[in-house]
Protein backbone atom coordinates (compact mmCIF):
# COMPACT_ATOMS: atom_id res chain seq x y z
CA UNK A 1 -13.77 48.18 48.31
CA UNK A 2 -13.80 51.66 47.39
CA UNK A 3 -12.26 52.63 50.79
CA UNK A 4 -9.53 50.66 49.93
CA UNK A 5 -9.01 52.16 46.36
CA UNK A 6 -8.99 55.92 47.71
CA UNK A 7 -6.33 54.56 50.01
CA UNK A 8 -4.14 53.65 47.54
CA UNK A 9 -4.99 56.05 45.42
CA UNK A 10 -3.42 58.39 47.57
CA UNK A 11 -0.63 56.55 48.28
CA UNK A 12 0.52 56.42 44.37
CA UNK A 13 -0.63 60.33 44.69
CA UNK A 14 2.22 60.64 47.76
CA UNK A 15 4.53 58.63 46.09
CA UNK A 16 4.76 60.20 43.02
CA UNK A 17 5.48 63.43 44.88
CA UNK A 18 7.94 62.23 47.31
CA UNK A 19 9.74 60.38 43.87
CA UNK A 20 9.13 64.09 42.12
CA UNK A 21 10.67 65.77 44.70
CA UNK A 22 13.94 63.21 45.76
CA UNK A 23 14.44 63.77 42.09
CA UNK A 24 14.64 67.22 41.83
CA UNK A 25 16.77 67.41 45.06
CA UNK A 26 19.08 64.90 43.54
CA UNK A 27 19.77 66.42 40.51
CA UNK A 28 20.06 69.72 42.34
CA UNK A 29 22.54 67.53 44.55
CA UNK A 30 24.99 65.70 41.33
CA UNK A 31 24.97 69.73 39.44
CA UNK A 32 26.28 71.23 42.76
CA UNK A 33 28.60 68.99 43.38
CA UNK A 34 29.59 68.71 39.35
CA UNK A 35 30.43 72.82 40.08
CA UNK A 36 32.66 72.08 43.52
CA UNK A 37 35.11 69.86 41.57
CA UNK A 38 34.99 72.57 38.65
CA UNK A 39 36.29 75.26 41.43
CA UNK A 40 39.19 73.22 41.69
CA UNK A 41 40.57 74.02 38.20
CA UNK A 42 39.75 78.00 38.42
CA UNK A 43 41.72 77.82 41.68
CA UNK A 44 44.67 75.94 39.91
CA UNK A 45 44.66 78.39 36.99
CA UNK A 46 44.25 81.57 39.71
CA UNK A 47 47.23 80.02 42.27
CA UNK A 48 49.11 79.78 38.86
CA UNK A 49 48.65 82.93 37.19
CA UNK A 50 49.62 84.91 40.08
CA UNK A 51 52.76 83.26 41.66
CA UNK A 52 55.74 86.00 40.03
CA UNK A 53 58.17 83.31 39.33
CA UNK A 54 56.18 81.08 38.00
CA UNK A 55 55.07 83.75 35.40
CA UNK A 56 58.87 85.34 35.61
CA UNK A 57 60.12 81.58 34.67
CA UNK A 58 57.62 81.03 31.49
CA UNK A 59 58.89 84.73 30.14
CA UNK A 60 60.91 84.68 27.20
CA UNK A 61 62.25 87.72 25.51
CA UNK A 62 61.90 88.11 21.93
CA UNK A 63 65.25 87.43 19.87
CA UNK A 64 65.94 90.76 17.60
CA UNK A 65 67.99 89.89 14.72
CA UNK A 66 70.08 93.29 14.30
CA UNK A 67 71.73 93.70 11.22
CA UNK A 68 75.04 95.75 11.00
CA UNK A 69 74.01 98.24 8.20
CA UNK A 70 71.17 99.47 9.88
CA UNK A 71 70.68 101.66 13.27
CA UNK A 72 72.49 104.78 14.39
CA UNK A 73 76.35 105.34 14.05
């Protein structure tokens, strides 16, 4: 009987570290993968933010209201 008890003993010992360890490599697993689809927005905002005419075509110049009375002449 007490054979049997150290077996299993050591089975729930194993178990718990194989469940410990899945675990860990899981979570490891869903956080790096939760970062790859993040990339995807940095890349978006990068390929954005440097294309010239897309930056050129969002430009507007400020509107100067000049009045007649003032300024050389």
């Amino acid at each position: 009987m007490t054979i049997i008890r150290l077996f299993l003993s050591r089975i729930k010992a194993h178990l718990f570290v194989f469940a410990t360890i899945f675990l860990v490599v899981f979570v490891c697993f869903i956080c790096l993968v939760k970062n790859v689809y993040s990339l995807k927005n940095v890349n978006g905002c990068i390929e954005c933010h440097t294309d010239e005419k897309k930056i050129r075509s969002l430009y507007m110049p400020p509107k100067i209201n000049f009045k007649a009375e003032e300024g050389e002449g």
